[in-house]
Protein backbone atom coordinates (compact mmCIF):
# COMPACT_ATOMS: atom_id res chain seq x y z
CA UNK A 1 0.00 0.00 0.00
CA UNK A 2 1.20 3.30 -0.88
CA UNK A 3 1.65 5.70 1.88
CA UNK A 4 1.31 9.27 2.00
CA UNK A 5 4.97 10.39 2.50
CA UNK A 6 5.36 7.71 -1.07
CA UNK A 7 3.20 9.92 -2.71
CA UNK A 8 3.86 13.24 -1.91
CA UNK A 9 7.69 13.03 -3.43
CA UNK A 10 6.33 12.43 -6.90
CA UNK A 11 5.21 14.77 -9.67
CA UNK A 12 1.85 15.50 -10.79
CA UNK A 13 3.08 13.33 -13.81
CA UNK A 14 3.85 10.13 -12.19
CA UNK A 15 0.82 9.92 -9.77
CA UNK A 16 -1.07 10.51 -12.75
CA UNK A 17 0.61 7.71 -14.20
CA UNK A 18 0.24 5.52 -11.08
CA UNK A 19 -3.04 6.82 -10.88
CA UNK A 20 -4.11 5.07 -14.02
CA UNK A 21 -2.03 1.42 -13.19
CA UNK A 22 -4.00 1.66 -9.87
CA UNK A 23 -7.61 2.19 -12.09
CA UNK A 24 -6.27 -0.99 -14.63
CA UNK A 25 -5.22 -3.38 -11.14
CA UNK A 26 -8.82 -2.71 -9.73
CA UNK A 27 -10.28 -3.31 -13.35
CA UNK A 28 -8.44 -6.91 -13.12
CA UNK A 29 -9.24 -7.32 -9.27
CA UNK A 30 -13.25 -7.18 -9.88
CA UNK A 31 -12.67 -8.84 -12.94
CA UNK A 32 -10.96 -11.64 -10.73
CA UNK A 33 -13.66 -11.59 -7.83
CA UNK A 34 -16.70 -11.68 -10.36
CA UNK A 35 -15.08 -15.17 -11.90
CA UNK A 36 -13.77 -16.45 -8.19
CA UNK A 37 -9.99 -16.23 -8.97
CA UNK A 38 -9.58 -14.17 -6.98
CA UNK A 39 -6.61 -14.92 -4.31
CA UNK A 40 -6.03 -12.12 -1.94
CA UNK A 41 -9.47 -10.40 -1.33
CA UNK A 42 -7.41 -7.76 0.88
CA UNK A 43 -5.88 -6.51 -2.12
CA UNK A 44 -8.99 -4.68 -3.54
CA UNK A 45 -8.83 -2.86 -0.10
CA UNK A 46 -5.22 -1.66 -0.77
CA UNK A 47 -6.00 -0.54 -4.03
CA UNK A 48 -9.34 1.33 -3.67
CA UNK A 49 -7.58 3.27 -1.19
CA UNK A 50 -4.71 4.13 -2.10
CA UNK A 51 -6.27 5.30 -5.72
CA UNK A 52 -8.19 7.56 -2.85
CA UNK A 53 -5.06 8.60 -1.38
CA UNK A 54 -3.57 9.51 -5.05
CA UNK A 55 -7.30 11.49 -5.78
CA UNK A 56 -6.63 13.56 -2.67
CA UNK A 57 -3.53 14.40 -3.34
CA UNK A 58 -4.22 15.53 -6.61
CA UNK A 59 -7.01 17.53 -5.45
CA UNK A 60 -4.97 19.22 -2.94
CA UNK A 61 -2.03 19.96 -5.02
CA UNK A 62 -4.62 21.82 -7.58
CA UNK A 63 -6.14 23.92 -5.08
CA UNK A 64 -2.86 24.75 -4.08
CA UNK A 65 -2.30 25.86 -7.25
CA UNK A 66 -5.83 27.72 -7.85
CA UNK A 67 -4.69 29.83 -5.11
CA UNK A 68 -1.07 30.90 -5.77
């Protein structure tokens, strides 16, 4: 799981980047736990939220920028 500290070192660029691996993991994890091959259920957990975590930070960093 990616923690906040992780995150906040990268550019807008790369979360965006990780951002969209995150989206295509999830994609595969439901795709996994609709045909029960799924093996770690904990997994979709990690990923919802830390595509969350990415989403905030984003959303942060823009207001930032809205406001300088």
């Amino acid at each position: 799981m990616a923690k906040k500290e992780d995150l906040g070192v990268k550019t807008d660029d790369q979360l965006a980047t990780q951002l969209g691996e995150m989206k295509r993991e999830q994609f595969n994890l439901r795709f996994q736990t609709a045909t029960n091959q799924l093996e770690k259920p904990s997994r979709v957990r990690e990923v919802r939220r830390t595509i969350a975590r990415i989403k905030t930070l984003q959303s942060a960093r823009s207001r930032d920028a809205a406001k300088a």
